[in-house]
N, C-alpha and C. Protein backbone atom coordinates (compact mmCIF):
# COMPACT_ATOMS: atom_id res chain seq x y z
N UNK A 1 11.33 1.87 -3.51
CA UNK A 1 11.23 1.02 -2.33
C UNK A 1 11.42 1.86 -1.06
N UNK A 2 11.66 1.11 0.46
CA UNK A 2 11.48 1.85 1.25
C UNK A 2 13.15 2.57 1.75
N UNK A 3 13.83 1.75 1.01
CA UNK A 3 14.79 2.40 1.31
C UNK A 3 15.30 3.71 0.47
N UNK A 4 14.99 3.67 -0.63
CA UNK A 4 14.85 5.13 -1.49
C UNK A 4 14.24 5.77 -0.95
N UNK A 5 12.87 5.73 -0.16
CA UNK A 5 12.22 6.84 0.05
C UNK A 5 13.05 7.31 1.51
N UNK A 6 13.44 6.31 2.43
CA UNK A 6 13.96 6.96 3.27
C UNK A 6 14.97 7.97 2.64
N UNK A 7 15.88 7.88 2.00
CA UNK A 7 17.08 8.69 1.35
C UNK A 7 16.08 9.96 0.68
N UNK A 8 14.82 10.14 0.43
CA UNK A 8 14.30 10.98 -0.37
C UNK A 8 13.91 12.19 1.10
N UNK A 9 13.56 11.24 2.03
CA UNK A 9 13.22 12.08 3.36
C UNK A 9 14.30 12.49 4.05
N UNK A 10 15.47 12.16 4.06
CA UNK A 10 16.61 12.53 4.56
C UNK A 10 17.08 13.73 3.87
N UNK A 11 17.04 13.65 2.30
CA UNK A 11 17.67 14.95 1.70
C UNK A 11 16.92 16.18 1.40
N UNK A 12 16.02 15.83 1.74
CA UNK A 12 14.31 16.81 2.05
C UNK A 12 14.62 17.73 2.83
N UNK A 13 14.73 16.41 4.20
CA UNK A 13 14.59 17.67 5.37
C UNK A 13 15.67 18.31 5.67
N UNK A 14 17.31 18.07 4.79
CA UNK A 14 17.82 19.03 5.09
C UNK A 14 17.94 20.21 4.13
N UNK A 15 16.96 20.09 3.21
CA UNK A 15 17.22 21.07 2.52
C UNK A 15 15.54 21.60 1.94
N UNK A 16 14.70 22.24 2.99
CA UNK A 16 13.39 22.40 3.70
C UNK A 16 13.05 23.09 2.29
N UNK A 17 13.85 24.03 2.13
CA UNK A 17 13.51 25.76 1.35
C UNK A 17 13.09 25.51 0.15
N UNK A 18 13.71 23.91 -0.75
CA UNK A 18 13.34 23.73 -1.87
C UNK A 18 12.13 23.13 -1.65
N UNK A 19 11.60 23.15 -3.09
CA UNK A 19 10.02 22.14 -2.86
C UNK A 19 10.23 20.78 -3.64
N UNK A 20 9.45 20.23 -3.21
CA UNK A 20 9.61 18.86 -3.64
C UNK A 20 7.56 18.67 -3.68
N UNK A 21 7.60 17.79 -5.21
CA UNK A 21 5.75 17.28 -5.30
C UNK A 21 6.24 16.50 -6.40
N UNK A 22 5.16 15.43 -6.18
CA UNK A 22 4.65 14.59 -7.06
C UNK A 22 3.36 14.63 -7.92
N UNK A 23 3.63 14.14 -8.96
CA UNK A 23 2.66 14.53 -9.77
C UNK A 23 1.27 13.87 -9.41
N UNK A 24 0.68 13.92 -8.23
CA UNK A 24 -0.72 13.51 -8.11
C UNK A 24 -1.50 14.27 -8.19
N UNK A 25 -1.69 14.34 -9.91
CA UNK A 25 -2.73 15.31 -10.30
C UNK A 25 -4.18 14.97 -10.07
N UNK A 26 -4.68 14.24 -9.66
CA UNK A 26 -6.16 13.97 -9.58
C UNK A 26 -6.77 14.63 -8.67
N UNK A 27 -6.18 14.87 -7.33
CA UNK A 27 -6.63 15.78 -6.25
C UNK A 27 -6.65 17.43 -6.99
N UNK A 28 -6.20 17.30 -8.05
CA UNK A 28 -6.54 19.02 -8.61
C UNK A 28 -7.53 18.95 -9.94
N UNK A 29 -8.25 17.96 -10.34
CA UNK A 29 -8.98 17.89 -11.13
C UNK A 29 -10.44 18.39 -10.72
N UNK A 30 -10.87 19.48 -11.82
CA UNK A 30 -12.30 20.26 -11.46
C UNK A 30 -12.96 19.01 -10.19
N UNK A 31 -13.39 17.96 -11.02
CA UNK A 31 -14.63 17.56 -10.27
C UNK A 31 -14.21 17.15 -8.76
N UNK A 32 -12.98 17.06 -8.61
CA UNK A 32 -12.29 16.26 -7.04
C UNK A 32 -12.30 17.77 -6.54
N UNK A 33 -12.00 18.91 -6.93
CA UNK A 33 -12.33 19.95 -6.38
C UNK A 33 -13.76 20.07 -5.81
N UNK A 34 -14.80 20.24 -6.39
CA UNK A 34 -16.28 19.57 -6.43
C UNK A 34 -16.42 19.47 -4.90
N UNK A 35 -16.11 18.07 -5.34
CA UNK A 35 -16.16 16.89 -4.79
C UNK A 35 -15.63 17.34 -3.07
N UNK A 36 -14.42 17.76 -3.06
CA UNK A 36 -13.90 18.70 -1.48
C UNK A 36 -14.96 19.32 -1.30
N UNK A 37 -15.22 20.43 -1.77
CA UNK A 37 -16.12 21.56 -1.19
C UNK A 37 -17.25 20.81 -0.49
N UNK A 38 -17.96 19.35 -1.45
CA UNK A 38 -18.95 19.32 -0.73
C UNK A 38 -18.48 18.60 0.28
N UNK A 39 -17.86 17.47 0.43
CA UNK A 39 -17.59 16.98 1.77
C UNK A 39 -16.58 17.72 2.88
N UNK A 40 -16.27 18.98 2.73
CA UNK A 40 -16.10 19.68 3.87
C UNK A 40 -17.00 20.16 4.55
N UNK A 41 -18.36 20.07 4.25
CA UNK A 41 -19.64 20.71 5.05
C UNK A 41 -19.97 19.09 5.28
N UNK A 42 -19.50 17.89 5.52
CA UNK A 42 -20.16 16.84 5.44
C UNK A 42 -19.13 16.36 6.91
N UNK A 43 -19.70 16.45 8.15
CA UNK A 43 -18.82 15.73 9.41
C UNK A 43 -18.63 14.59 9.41
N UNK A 44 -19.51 14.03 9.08
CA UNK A 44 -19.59 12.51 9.54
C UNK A 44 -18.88 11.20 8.32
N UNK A 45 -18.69 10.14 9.00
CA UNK A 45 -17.35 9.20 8.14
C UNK A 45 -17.53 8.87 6.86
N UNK A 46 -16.86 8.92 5.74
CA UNK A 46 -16.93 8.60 4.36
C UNK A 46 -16.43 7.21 4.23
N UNK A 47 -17.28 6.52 3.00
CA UNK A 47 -17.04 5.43 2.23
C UNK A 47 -16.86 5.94 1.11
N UNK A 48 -15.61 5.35 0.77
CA UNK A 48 -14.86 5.32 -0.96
C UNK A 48 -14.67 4.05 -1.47
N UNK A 49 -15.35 4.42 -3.01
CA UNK A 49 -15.06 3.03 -3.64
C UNK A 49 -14.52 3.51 -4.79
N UNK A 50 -13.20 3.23 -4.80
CA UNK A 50 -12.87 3.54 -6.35
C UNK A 50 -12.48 2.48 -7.26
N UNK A 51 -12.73 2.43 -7.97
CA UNK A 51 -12.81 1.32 -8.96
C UNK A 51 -11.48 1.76 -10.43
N UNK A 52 -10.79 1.34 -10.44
CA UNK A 52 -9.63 1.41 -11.81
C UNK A 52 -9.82 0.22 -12.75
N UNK A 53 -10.87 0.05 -13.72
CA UNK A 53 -10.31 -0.36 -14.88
C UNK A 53 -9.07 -0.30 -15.84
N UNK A 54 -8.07 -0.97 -15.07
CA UNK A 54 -6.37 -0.26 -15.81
C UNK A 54 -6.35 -0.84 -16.81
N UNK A 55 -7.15 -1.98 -17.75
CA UNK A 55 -6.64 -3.12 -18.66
C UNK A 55 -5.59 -3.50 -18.76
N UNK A 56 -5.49 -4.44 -19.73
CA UNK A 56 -4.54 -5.17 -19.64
C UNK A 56 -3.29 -4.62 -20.40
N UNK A 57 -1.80 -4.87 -19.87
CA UNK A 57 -0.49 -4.34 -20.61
C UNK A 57 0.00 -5.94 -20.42
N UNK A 58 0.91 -6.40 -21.42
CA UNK A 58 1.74 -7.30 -21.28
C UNK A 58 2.85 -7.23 -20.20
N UNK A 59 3.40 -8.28 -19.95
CA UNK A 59 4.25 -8.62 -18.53
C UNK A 59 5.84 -8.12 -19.16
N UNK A 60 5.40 -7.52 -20.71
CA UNK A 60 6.86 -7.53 -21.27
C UNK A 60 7.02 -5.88 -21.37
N UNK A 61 5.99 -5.58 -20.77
CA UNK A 61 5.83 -3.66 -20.52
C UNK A 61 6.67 -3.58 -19.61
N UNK A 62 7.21 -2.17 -19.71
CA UNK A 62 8.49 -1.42 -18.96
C UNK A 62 7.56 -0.93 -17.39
N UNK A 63 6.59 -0.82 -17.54
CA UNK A 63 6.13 -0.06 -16.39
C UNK A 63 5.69 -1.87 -15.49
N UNK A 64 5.70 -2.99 -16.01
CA UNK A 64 5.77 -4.51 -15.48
C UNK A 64 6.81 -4.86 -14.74
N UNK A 65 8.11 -4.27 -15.12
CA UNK A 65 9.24 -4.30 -14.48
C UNK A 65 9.53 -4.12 -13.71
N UNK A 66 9.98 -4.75 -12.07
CA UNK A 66 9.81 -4.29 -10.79
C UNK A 66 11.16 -3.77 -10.96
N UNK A 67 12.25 -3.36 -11.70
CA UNK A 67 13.08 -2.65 -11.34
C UNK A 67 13.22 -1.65 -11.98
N UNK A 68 12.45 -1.29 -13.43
CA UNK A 68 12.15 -0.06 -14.02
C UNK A 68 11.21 0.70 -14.21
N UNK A 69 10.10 -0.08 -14.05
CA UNK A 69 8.58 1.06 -13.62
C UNK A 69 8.08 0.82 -12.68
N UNK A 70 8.65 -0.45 -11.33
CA UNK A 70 8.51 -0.74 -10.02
C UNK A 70 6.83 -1.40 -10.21
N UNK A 71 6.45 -1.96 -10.84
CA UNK A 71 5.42 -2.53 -11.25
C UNK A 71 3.80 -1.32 -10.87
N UNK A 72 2.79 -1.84 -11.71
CA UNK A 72 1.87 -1.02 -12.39
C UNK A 72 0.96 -0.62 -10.47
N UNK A 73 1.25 -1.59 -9.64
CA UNK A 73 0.39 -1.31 -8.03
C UNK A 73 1.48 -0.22 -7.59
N UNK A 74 2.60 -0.41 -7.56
CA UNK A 74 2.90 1.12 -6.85
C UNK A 74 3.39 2.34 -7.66
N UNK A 75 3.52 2.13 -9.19
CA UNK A 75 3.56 3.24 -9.97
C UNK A 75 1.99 3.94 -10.16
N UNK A 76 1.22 3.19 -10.38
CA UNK A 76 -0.38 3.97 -10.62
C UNK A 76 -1.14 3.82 -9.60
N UNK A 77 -0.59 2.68 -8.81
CA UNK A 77 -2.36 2.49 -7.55
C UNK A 77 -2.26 3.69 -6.52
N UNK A 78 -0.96 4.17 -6.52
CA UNK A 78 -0.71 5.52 -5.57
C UNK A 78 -1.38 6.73 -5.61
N UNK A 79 -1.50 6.86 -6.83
CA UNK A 79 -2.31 7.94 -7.21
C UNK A 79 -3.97 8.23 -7.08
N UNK A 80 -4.23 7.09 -6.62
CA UNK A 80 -5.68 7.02 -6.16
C UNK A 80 -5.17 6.26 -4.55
N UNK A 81 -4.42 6.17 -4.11
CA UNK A 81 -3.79 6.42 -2.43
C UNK A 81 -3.82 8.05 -2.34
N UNK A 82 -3.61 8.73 -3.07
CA UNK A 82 -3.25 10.17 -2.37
C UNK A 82 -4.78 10.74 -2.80
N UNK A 83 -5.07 10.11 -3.76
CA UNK A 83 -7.16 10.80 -4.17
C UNK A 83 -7.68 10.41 -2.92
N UNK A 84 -7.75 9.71 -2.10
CA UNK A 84 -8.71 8.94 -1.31
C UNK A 84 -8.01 9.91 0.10
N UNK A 85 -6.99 9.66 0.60
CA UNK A 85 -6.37 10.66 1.48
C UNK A 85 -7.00 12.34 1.13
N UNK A 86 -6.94 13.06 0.05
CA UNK A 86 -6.96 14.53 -0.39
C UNK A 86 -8.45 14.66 0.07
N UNK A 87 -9.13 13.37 -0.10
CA UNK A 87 -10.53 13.30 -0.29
C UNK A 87 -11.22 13.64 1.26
N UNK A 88 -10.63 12.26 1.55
CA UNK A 88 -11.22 12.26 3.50
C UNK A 88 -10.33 13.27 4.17
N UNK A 89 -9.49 13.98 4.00
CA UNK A 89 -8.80 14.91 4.45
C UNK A 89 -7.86 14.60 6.47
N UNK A 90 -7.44 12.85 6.45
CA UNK A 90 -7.17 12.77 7.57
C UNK A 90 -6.14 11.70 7.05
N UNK A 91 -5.29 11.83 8.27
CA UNK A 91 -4.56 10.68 7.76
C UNK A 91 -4.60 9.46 7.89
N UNK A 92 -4.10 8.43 7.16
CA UNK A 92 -4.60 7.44 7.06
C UNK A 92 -3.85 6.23 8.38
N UNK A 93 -4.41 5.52 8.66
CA UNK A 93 -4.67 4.85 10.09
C UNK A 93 -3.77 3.44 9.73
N UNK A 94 -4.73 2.47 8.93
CA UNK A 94 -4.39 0.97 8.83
C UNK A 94 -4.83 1.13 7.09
N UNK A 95 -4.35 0.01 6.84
CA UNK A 95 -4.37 -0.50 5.47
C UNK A 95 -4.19 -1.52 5.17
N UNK A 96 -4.52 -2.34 4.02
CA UNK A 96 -4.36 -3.90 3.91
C UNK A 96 -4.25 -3.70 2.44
N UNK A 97 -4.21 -4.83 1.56
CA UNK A 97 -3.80 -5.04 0.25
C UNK A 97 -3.98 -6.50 -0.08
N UNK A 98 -4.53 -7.17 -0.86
CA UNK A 98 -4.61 -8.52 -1.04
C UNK A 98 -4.89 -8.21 -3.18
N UNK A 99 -3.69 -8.59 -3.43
CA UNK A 99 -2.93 -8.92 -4.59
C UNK A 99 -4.41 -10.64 -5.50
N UNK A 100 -4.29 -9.75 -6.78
CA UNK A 100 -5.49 -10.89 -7.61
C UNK A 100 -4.69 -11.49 -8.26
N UNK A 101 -3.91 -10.77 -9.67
CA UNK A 101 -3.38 -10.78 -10.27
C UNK A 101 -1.87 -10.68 -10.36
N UNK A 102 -0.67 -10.52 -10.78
CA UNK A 102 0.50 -9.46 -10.19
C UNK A 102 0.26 -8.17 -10.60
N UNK A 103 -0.71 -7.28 -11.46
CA UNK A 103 -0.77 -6.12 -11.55
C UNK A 103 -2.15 -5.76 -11.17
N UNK A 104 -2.90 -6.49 -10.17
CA UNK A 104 -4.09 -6.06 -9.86
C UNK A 104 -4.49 -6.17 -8.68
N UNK A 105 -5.38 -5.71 -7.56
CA UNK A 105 -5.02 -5.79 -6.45
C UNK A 105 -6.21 -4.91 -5.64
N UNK A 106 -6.84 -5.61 -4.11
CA UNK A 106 -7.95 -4.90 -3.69
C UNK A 106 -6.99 -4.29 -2.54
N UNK A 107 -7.08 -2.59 -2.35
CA UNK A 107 -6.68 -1.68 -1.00
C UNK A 107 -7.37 -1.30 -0.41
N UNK A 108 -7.48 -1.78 0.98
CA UNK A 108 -8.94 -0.97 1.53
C UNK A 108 -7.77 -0.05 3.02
N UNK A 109 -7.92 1.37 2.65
CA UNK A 109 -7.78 2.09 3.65
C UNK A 109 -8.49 2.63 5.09
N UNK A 110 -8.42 3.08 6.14
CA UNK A 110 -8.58 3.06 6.92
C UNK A 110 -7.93 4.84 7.26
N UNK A 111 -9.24 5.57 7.87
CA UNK A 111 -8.68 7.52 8.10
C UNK A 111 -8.90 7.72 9.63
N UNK A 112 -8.13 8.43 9.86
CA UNK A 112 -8.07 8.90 11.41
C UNK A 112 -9.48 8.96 11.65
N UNK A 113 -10.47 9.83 10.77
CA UNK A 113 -11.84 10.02 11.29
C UNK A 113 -12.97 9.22 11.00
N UNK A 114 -12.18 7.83 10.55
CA UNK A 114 -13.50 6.59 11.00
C UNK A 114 -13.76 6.76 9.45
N UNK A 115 -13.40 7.30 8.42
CA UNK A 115 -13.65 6.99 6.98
C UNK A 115 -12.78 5.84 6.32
N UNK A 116 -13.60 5.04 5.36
CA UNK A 116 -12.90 4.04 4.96
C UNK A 116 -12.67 4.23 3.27
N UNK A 117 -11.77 3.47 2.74
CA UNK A 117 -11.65 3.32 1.31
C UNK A 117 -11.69 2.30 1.02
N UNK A 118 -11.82 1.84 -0.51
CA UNK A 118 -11.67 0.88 -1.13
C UNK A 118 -11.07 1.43 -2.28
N UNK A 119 -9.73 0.80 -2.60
CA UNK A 119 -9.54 0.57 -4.21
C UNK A 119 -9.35 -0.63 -4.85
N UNK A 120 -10.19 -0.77 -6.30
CA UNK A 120 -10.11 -1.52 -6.87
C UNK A 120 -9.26 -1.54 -8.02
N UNK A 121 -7.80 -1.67 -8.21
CA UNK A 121 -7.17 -1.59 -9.32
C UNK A 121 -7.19 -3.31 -9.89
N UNK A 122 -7.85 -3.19 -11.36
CA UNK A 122 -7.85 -4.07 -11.67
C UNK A 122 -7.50 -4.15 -12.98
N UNK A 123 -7.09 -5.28 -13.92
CA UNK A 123 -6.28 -5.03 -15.19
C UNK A 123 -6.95 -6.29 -16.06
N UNK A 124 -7.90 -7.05 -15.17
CA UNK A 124 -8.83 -8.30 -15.89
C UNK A 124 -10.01 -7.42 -16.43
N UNK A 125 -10.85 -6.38 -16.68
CA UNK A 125 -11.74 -6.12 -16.82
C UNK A 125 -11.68 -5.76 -18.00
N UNK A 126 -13.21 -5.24 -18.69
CA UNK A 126 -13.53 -5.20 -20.49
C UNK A 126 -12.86 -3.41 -20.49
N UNK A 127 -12.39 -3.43 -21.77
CA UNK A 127 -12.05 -1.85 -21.96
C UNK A 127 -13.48 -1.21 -22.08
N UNK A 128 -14.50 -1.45 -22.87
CA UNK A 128 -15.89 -0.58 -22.81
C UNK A 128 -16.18 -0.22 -21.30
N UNK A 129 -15.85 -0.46 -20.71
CA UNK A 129 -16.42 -0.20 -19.04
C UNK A 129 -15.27 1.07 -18.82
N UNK A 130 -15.52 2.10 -18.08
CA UNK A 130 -15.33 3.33 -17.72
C UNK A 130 -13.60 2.57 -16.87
N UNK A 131 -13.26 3.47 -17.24
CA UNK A 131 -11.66 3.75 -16.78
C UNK A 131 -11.45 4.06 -15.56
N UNK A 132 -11.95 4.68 -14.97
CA UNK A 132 -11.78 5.28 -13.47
C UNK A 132 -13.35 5.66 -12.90
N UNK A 133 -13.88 5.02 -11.93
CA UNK A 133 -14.80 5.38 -11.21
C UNK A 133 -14.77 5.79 -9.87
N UNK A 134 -15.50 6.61 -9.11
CA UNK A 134 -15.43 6.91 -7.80
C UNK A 134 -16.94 7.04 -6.93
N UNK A 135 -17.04 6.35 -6.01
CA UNK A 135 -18.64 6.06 -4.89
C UNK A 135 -18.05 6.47 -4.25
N UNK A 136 -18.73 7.80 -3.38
CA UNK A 136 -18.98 8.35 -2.22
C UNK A 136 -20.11 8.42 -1.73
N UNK A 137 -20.29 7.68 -0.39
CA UNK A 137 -21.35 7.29 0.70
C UNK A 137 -21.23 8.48 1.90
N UNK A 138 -22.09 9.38 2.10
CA UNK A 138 -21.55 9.71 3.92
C UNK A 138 -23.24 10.96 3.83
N UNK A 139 -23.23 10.50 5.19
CA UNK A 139 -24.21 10.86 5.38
C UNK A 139 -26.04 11.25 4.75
N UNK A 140 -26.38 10.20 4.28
CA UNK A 140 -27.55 9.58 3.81
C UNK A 140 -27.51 10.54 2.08
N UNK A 141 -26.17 10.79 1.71
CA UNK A 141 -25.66 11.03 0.75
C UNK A 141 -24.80 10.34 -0.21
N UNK A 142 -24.85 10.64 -1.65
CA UNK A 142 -23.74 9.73 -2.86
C UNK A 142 -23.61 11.02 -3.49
N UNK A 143 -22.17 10.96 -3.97
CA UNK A 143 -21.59 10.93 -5.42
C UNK A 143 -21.16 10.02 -6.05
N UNK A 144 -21.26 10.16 -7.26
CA UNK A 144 -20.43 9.43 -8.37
C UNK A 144 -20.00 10.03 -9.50
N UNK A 145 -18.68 9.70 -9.57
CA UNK A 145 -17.89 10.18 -10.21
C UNK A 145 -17.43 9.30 -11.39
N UNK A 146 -17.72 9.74 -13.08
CA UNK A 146 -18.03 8.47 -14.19
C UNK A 146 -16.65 8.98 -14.69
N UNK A 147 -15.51 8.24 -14.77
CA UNK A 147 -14.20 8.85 -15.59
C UNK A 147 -13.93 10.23 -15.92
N UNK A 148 -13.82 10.52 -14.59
CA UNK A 148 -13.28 12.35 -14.71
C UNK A 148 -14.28 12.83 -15.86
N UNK A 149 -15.36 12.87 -16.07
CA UNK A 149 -16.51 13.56 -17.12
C UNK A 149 -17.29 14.12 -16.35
N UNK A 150 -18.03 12.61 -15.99
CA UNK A 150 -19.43 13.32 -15.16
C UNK A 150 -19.29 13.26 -13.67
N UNK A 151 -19.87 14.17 -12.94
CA UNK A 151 -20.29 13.67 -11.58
C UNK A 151 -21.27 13.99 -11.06
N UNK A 152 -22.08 13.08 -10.40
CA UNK A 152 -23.44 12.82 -9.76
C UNK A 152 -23.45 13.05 -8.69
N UNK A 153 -24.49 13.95 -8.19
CA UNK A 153 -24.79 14.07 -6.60
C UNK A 153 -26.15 13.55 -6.07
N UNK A 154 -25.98 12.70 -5.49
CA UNK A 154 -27.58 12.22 -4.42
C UNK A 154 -28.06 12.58 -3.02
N UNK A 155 -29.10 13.45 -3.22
CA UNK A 155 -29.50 13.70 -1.63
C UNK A 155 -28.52 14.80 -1.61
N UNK A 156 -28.38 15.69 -2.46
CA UNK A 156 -27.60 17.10 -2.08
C UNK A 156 -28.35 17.92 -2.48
N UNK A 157 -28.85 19.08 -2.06
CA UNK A 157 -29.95 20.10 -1.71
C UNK A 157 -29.16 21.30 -2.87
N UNK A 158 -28.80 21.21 -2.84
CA UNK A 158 -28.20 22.62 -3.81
C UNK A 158 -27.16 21.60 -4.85
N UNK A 159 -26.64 20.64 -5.16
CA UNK A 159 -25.62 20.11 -6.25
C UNK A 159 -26.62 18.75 -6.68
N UNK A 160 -26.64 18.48 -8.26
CA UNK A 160 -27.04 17.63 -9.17
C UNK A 160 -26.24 16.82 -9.80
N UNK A 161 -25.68 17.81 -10.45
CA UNK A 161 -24.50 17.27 -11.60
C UNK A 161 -23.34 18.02 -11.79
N UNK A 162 -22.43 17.69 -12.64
CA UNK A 162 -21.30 18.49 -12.63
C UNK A 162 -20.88 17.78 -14.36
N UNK A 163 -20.92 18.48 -15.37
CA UNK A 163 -20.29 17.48 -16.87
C UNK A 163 -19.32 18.06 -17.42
N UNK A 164 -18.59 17.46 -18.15
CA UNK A 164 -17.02 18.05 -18.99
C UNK A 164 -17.16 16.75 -20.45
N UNK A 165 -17.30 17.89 -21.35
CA UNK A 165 -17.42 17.29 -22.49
C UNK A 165 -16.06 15.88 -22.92
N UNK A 166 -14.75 16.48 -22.05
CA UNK A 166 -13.67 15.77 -22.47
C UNK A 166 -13.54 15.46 -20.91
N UNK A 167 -12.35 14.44 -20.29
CA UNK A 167 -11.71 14.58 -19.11
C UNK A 167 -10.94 15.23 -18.54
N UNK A 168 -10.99 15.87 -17.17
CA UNK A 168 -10.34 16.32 -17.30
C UNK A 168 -9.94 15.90 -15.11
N UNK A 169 -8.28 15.13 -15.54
CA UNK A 169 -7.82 14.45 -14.63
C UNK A 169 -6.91 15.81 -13.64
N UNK A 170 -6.78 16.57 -14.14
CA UNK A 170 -6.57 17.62 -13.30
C UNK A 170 -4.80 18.21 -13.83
N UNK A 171 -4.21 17.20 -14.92
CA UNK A 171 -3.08 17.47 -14.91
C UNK A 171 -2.16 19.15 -14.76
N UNK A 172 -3.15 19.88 -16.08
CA UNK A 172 -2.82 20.78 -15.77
C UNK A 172 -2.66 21.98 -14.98
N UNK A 173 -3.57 22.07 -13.96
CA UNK A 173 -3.74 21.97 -12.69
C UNK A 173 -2.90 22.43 -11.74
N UNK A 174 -2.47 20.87 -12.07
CA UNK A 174 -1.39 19.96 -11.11
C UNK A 174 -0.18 20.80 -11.39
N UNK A 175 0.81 21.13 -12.31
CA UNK A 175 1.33 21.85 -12.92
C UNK A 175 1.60 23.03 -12.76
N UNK A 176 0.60 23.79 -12.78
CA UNK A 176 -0.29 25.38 -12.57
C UNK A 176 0.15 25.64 -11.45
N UNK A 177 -0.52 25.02 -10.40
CA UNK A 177 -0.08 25.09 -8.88
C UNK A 177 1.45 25.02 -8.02
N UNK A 178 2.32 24.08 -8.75
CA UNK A 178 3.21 24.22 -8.50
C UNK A 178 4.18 25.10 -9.02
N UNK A 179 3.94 25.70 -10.63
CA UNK A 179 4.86 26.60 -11.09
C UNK A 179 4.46 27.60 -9.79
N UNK A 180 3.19 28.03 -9.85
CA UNK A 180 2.29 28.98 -8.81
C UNK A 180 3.17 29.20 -7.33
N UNK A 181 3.65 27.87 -7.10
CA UNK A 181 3.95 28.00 -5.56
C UNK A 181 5.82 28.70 -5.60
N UNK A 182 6.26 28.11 -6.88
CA UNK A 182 7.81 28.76 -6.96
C UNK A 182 7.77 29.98 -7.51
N UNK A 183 6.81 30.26 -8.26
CA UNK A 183 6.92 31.78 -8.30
C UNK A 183 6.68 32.61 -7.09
N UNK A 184 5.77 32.61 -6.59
CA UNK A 184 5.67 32.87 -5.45
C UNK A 184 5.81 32.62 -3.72
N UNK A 185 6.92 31.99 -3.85
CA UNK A 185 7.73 31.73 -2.61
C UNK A 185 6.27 30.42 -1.95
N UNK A 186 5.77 29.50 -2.28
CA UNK A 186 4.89 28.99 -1.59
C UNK A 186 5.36 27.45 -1.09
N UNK A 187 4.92 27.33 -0.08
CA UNK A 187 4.89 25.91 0.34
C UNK A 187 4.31 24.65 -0.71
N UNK A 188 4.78 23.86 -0.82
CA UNK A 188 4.26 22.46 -2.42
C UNK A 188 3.06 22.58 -2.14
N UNK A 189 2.48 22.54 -3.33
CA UNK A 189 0.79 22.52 -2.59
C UNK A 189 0.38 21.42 -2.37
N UNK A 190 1.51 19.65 -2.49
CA UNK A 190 1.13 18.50 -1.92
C UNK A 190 1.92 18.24 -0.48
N UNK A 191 1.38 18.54 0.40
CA UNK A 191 2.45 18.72 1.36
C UNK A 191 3.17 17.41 1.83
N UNK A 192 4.55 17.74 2.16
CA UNK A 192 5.52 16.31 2.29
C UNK A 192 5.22 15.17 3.07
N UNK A 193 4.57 15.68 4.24
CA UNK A 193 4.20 14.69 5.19
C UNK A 193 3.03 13.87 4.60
N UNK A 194 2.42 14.28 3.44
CA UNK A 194 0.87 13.20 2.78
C UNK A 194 1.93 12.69 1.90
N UNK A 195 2.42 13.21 1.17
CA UNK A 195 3.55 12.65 -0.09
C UNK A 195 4.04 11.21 0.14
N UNK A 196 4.56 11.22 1.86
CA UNK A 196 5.52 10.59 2.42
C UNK A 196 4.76 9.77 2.70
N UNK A 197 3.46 9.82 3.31
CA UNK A 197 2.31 8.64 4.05
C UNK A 197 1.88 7.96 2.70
N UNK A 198 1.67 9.02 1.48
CA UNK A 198 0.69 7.87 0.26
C UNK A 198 2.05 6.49 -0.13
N UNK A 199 3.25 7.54 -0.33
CA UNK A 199 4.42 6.32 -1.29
C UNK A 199 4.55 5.24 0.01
């Protein structure tokens, strides 16, 4: 809640030298790598649609529990809050949230540079339908991104496709980078001030 996190920012900043990250491994997964490179040559405002097929868990699941897994919208929907931020690379402006279900829920974000998001975490949908999807719109350009496997490029002059026989969500990565940054004296490679804006 917000009062934990304040206490998380208080004992942070007085103690700078250590690092502190969360595991939002998706911003280090091959294809979201990809996926940066090309929209850093891309100026103009992005549309995101991400779509979460989460299915369904019973209400008698631990991660249902608003006082032990703080329920399934701010334990998992965050993590595609900090994909969509890593993505448009600005910070985020306004935001709204309008709740379907109690574990399902439409977020549409709002980025300093006029880019918008959508997430769709939803927990009513068929399991055969893809687990995690991602639409990127910007500049008379698409990707799509099919459950961390495949990703599609439209109207890109040099990129087609991108495939991975298995998924791969970036965990290890995620991991990699941070042992990476304490071995070597480095700053978190999720920096605190996005950390602090996604929770």
């Amino acid at each position: 809640n917000l009062k934990d996190l304040e206490k998380i920012k208080c004992i942070y900043e007085k103690n700078k030298n250590n690092l502190l990250m969360i595991r939002f491994n998706r911003r280090f997964a091959p294809h979201i790598q990809t996926i940066k490179k090309l929209l850093t040559k891309e100026k103009a405002p992005k549309s995101f649609v991400m779509t979460i097929n989460a299915g369904f868990i019973p209400s008698t699941h631990w991660t249902q529990d608003i006082n032990i897994g703080g329920g399934r919208i701010i334990g998992e929907a965050c993590h595609f809050i900090d994909l969509l931020r890593y993505l448009a690379g600005y910070s985020i402006t306004s935001w709204h949230a309008e709740s379907i279900l109690s574990d399902s829920a439409v977020i549409t974000l709002k980025f300093l540079d006029g880019s918008c998001g959508v997430i769709n975490y939803l927990s009513n949908g068929h399991k055969s339908f893809p687990k995690e999807t991602l639409d990127i719109f910007c500049n008379n350009k698409i990707l799509y991104l099919d459950n961390f496997r495949k990703l599609t490029g439209f109207g890109f002059k040099h990129f087609k496709k991108q495939n991975f026989y298995k998924q791969h969500k970036g965990q290890t990565e995620c991991v990699a980078a941070f042992i990476h940054a304490i071995k070597n004296a480095k700053t978190s490679p999720i920096p605190f001030d996005e950390i602090m804006e996604v929770s």
